[in-house]
Protein backbone atom coordinates (compact mmCIF):
# COMPACT_ATOMS: atom_id res chain seq x y z
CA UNK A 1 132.17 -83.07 12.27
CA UNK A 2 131.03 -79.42 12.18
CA UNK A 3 128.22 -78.08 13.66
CA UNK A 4 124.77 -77.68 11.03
CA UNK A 5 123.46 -73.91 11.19
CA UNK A 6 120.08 -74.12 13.01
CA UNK A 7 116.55 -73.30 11.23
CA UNK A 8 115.30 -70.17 11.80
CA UNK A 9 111.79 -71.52 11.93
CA UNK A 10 111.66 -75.29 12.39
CA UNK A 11 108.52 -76.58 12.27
CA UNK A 12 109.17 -79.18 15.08
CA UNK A 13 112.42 -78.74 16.92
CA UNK A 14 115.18 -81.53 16.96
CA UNK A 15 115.78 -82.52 20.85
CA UNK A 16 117.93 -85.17 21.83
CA UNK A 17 118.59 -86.20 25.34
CA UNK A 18 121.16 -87.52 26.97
CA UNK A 19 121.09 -89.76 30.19
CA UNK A 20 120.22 -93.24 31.55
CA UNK A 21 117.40 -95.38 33.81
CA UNK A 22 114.62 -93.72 34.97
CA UNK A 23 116.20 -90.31 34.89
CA UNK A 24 116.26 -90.20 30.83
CA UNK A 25 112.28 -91.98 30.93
CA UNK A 26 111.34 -89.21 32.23
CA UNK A 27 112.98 -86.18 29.72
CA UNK A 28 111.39 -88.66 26.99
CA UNK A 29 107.93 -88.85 28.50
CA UNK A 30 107.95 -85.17 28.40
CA UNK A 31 109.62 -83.95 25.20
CA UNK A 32 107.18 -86.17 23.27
CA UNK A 33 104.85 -83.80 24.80
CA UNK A 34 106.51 -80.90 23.43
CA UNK A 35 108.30 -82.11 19.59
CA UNK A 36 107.95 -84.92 17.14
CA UNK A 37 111.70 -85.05 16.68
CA UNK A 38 113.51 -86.59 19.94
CA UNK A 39 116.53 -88.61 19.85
CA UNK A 40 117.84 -90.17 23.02
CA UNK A 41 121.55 -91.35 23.74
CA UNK A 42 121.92 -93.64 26.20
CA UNK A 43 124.56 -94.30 28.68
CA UNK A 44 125.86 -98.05 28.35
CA UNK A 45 127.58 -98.66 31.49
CA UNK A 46 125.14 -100.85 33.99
CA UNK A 47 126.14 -103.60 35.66
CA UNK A 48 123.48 -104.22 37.90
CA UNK A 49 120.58 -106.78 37.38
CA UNK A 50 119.52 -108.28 34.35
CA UNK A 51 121.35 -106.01 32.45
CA UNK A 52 124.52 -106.89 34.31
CA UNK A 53 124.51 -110.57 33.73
CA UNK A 54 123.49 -110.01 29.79
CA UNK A 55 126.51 -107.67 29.72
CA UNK A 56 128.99 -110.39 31.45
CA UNK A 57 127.85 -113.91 30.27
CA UNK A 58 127.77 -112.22 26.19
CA UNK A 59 130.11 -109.49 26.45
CA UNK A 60 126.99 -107.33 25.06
CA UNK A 61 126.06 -103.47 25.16
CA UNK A 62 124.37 -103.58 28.53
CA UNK A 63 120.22 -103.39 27.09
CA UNK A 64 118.74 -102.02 29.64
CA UNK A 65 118.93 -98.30 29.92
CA UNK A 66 118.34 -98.51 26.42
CA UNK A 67 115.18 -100.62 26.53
CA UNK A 68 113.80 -97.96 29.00
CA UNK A 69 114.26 -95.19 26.18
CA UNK A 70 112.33 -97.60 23.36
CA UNK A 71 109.73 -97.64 25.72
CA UNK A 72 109.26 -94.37 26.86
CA UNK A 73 109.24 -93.42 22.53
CA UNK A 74 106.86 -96.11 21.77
CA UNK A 75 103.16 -95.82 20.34
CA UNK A 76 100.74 -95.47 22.55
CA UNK A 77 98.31 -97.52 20.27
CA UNK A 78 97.75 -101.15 19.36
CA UNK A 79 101.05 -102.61 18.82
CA UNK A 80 103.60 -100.46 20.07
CA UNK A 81 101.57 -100.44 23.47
CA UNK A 82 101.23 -104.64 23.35
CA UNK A 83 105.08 -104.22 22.68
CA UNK A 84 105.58 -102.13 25.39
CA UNK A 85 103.89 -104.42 27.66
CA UNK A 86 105.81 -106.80 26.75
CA UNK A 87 109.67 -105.15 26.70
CA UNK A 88 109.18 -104.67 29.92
CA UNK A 89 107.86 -107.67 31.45
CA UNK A 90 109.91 -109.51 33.72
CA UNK A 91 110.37 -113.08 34.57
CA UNK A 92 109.48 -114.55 37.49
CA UNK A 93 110.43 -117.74 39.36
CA UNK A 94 114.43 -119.38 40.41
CA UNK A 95 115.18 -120.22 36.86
CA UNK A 96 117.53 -118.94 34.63
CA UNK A 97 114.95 -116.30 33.31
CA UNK A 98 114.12 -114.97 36.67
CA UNK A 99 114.41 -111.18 36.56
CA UNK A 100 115.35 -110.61 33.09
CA UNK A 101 113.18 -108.66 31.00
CA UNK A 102 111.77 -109.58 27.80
CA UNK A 103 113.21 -106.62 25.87
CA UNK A 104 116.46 -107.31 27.62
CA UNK A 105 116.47 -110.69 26.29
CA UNK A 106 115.43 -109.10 22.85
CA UNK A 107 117.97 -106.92 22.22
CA UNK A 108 120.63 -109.27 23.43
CA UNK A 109 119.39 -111.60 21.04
CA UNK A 110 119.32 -108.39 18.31
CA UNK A 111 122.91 -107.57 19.06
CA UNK A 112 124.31 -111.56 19.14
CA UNK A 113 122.79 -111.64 15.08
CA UNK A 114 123.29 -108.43 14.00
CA UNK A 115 126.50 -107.24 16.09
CA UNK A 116 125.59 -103.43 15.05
CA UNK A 117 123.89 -101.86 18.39
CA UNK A 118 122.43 -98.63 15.90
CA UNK A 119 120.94 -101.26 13.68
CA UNK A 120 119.42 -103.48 16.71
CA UNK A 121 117.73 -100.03 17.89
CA UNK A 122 116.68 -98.94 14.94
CA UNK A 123 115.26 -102.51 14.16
CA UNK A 124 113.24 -102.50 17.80
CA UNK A 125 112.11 -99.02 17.21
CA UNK A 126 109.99 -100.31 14.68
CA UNK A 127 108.86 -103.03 16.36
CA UNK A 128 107.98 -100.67 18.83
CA UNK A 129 106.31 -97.96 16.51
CA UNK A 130 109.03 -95.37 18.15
CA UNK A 131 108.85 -92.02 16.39
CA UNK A 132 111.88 -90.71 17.33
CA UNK A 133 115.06 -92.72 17.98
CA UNK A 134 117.75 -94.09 20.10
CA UNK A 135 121.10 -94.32 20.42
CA UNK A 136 124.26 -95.81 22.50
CA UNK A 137 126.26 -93.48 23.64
CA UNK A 138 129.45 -95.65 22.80
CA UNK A 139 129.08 -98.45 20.58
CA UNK A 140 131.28 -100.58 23.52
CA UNK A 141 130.51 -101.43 26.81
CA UNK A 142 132.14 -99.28 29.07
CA UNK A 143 132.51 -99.21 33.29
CA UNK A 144 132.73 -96.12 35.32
CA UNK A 145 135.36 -95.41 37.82
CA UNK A 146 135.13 -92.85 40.70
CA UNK A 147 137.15 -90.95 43.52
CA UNK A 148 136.05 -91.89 46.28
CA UNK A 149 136.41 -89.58 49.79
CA UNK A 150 135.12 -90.73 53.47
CA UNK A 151 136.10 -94.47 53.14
CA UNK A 152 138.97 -94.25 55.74
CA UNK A 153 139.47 -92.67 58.94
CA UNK A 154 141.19 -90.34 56.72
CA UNK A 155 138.36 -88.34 55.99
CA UNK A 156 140.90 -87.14 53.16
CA UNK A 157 141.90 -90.18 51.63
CA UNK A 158 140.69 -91.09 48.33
CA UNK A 159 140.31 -94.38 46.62
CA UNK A 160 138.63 -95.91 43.15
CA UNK A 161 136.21 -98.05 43.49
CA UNK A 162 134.73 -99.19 40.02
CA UNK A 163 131.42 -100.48 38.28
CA UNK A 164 127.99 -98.35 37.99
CA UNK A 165 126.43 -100.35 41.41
CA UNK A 166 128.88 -99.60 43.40
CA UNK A 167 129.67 -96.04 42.15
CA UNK A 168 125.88 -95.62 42.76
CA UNK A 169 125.33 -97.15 46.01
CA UNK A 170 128.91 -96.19 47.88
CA UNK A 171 128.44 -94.17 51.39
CA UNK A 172 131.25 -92.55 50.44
CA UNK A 173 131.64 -89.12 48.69
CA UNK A 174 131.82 -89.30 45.05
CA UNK A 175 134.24 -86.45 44.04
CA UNK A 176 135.00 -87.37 40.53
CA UNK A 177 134.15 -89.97 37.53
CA UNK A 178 135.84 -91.08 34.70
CA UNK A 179 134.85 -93.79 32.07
CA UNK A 180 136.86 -97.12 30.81
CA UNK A 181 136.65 -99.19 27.86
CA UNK A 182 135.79 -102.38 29.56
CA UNK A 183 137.47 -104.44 26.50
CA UNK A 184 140.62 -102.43 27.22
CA UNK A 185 140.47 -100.19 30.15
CA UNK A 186 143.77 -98.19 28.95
CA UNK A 187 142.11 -97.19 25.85
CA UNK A 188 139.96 -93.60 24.88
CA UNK A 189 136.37 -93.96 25.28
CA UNK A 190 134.75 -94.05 21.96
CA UNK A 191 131.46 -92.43 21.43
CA UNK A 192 128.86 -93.34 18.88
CA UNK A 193 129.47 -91.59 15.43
CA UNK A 194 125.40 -91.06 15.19
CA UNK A 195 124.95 -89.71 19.00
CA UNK A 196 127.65 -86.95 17.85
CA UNK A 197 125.86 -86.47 14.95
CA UNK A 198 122.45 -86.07 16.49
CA UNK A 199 123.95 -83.66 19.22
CA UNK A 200 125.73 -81.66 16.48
CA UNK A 201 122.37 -81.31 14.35
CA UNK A 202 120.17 -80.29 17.27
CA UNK A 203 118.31 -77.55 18.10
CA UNK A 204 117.73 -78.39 21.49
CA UNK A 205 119.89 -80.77 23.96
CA UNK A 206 118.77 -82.05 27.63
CA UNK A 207 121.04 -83.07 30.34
CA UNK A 208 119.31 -84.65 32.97
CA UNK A 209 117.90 -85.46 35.10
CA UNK A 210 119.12 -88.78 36.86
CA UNK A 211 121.60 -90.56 38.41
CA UNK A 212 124.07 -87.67 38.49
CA UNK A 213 127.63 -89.31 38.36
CA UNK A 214 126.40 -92.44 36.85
CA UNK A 215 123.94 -91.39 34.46
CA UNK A 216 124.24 -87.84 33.46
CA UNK A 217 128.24 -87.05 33.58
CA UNK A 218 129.47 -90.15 31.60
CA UNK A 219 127.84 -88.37 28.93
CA UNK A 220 130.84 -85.52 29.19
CA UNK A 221 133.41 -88.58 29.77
CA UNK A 222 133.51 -89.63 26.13
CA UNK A 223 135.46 -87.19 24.14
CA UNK A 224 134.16 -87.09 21.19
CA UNK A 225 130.70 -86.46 22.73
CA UNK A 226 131.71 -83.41 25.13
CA UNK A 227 133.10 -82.09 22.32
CA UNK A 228 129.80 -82.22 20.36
CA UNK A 229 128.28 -80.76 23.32
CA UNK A 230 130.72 -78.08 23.44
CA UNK A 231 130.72 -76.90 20.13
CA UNK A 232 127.22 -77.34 19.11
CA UNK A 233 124.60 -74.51 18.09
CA UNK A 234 121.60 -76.22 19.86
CA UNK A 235 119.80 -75.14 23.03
CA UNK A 236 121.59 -76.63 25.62
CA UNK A 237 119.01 -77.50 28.67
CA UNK A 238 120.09 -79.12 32.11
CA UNK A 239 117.26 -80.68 34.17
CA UNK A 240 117.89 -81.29 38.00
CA UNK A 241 116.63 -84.02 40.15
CA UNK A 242 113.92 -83.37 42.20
CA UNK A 243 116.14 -84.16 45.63
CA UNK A 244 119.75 -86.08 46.34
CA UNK A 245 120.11 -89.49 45.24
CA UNK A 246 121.20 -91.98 48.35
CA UNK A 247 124.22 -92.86 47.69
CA UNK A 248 126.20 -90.66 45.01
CA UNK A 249 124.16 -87.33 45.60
CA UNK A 250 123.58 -87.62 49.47
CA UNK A 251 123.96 -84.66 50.57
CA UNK A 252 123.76 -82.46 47.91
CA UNK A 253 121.97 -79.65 46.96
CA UNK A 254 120.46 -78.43 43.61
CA UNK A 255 123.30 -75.47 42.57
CA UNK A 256 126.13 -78.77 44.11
CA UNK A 257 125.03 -80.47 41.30
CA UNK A 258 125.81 -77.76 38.63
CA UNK A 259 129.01 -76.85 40.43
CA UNK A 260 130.13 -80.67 39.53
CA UNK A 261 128.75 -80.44 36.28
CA UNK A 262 131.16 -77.33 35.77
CA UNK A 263 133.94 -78.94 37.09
CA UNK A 264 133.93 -82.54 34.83
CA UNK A 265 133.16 -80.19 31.87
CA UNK A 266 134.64 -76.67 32.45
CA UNK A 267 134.19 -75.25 28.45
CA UNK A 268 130.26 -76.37 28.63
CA UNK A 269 128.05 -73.52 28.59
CA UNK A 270 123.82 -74.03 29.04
CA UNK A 271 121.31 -72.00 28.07
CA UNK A 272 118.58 -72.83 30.99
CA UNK A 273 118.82 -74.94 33.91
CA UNK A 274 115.13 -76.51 34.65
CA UNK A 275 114.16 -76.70 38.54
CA UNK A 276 110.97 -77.61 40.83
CA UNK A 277 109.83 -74.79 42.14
CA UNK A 278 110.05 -76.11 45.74
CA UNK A 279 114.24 -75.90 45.70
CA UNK A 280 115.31 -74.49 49.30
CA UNK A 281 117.66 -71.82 48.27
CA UNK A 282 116.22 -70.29 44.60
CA UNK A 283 119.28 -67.43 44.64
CA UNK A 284 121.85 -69.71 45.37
CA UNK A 285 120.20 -71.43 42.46
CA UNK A 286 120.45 -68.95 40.08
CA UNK A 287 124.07 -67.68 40.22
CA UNK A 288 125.15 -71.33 40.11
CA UNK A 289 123.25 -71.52 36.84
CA UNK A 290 124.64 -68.36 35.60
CA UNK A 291 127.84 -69.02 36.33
CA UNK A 292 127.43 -71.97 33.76
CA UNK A 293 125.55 -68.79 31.21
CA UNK A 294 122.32 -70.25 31.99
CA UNK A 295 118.99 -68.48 33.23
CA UNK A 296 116.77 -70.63 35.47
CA UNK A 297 113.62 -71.64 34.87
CA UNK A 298 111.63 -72.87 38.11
CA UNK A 299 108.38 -74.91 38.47
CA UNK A 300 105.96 -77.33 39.45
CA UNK A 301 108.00 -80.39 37.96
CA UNK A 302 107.44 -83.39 40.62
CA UNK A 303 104.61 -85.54 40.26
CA UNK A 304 101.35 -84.79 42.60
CA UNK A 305 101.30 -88.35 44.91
CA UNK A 306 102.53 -88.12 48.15
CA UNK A 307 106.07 -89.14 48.77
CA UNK A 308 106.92 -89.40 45.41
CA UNK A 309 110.50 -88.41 43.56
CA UNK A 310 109.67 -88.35 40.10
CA UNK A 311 108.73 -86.08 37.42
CA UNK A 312 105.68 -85.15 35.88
CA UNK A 313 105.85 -85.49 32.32
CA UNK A 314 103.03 -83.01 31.69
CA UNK A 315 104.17 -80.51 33.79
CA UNK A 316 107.81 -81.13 32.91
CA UNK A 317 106.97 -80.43 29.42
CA UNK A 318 105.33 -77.21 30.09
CA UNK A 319 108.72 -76.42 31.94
CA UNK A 320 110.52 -77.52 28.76
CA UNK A 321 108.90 -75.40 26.36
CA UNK A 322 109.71 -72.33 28.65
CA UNK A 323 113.15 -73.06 28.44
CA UNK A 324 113.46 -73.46 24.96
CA UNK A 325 114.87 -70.72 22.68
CA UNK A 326 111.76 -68.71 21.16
CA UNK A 327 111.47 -70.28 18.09
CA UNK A 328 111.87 -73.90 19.04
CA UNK A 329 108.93 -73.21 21.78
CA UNK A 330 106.60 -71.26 19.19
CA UNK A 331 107.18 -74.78 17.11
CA UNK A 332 106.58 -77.47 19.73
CA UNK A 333 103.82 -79.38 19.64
CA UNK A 334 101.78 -80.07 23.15
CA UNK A 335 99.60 -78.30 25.47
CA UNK A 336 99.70 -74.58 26.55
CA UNK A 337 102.61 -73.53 29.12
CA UNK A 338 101.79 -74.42 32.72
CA UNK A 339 103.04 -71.82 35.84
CA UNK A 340 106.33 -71.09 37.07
CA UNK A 341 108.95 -68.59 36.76
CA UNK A 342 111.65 -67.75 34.64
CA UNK A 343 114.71 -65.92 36.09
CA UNK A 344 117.36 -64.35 34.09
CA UNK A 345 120.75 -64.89 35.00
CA UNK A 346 122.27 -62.67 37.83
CA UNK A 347 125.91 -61.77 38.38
CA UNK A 348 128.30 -65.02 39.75
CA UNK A 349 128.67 -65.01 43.79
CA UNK A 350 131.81 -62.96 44.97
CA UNK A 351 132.60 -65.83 47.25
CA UNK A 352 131.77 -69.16 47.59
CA UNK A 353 128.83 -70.47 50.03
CA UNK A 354 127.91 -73.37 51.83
CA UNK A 355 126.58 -75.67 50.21
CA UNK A 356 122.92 -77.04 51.81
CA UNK A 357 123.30 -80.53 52.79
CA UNK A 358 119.25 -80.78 53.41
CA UNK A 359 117.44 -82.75 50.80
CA UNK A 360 115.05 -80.56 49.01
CA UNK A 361 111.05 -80.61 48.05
């Protein structure tokens, strides 16, 4: 597939985001903020919860990350917020139900009759009155395998350890990720003809923020998909977490997370990275992002309550539309820019630094 030649003018930018879980939730809540036009592609490697036990008692597409994106698309009025409500309400009780979700159980039941995971989303977007759409990133199930460091009393030694929950909740330090076909773990990845697609025909694609090695790298895992990424015309935008994820991110600081990005994906360039304003070490910031060609936009991002780790769609989208390319922002539907700053890139460090092991905000 080639790249299309962008619009000079579009009259509502095409964004598509790529992630998983909560991270992804919130890119959607704030692009539909800021365009019409937003495709997501979802990672489909859980194996926790509900999702989990769909995934290994019907050898499904694991529904959950992907019911997440319907509902953060869906109509806000009459029945795509009654289906909202109801995708993501949970059984309670010992049963067999207990702790699946109704849209889990939906799109299971979607995929079992229809066995084509684009048509099962495109069917429940619909249902859900979602304006843009969503995709798998793989049309398989797939697991995630990582390197593994401070295990042993090695501190040195590595090992694998395999499967999104334990990749995500391991106290040791993840150093690298790869993906696996779960149906045959020997075989290439394959990515979802319409994710490349949507990547290829964008004018503006979002990395992050999330899970970092769980949620946002797989993304670059899949070949056909990093190549897309690669080679693609659009706006390439990477969001960061608003502090390190217990776990797979302990420990790390905002520019650690673009120096792995660089190093699973080494021929990626971005346009803008997209920060809170509260990061501990802004310079360091900024010649990590240019080192990856990006400039750095920083601002208030996190949501207001006390305590709390997650971003504010409104002022994420205000963010957004500063680091689009001119055009795209002049186009995007929303509110008026909030504050912040933009910083052009500056020249790479001479020498490496330190990385801050302090969590940040």
């Amino acid at each position: 597939m080639t790249p299309r030649v962008p619009d000079q003018h579009p009259t509502c930018p095409r964004a598509v985001a790529l992630g998983g879980g909560h991270g992804l939730q919130a890119t959607l809540g704030a692009l539909r903020r800021v365009t019409h036009d937003v495709t997501a592609v979802v990672t489909v490697a859980d194996d926790g919860g509900s999702s989990g036990r769909l995934r290994r008692e019907l050898a499904l597409l694991p529904p959950g990350d992907l019911r997440k994106a319907l509902v953060a698309l869906a109509s806000a009025d009459g029945d795509g917020r009654l289906w909202s409500e109801v995708f993501q309400h949970r059984f309670g009780g010992s049963g067999a139900l207990a702790g699946h979700s109704v849209g889990n159980l939906v799109l299971a039941g979607l995929l079992e009759v229809l066995g084509d995971p684009v048509a099962v989303l495109d069917h429940a977007r619909r249902l859900l009155g979602v304006r843009g759409r969503v995709l798998p990133m793989s049309n398989d199930p797939l697991d995630i395998e990582a390197e593994v460091t401070g295990l042993d009393e090695d501190p040195r030694a590595v090992r694998r350890i395999r499967g999104q929950v334990a990749v995500a909740t391991t106290p040791g330090r993840v150093r690298r990720v790869r993906l696996l076909r779960a149906d045959d773990p020997s075989a290439t990845p394959r990515a979802c003809p319409e994710a490349v697609r949507a990547v290829l025909d964008a004018d503006v694609v979002l990395l992050g923020p999330g899970s970092w090695f769980t949620s946002v790298l797989p993304h670059l895992m899949v070949p056909e998909l990093h190549d897309a990424l690669v080679r693609t015309t659009a706006h390439k935008v990477v969001v960061l977490n608003l502090e390190p994820q217990p776990g797979e991110t302990a420990g790390f600081s905002p520019e650690q997370h673009l120096h792995v990005l660089a190093e699973h994906a080494p021929r990626l360039r971005v346009d803008a990275v997209v920060a809170d304003e509260s990061t501990p070490t802004p310079d360091r910031l900024r010649r990590a992002a240019a080192e990856l060609g990006a400039r750095t936009v920083l601002g208030r991002v996190a949501a207001a309550s006390a305590g709390s780790a997650r971003h504010d769609p409104v002022a994420l989208a205000a963010s957004l539309r500063r680091a689009f390319p001119a055009e795209a922002a002049a186009s995007a539907a929303g509110n008026s820019d909030g504050g912040g700053g933009v910083s052009p890139p500056s020249a790479p460090p001479r020498a490496a630094e330190r990385e801050e092991d302090a969590p940040w905000r």
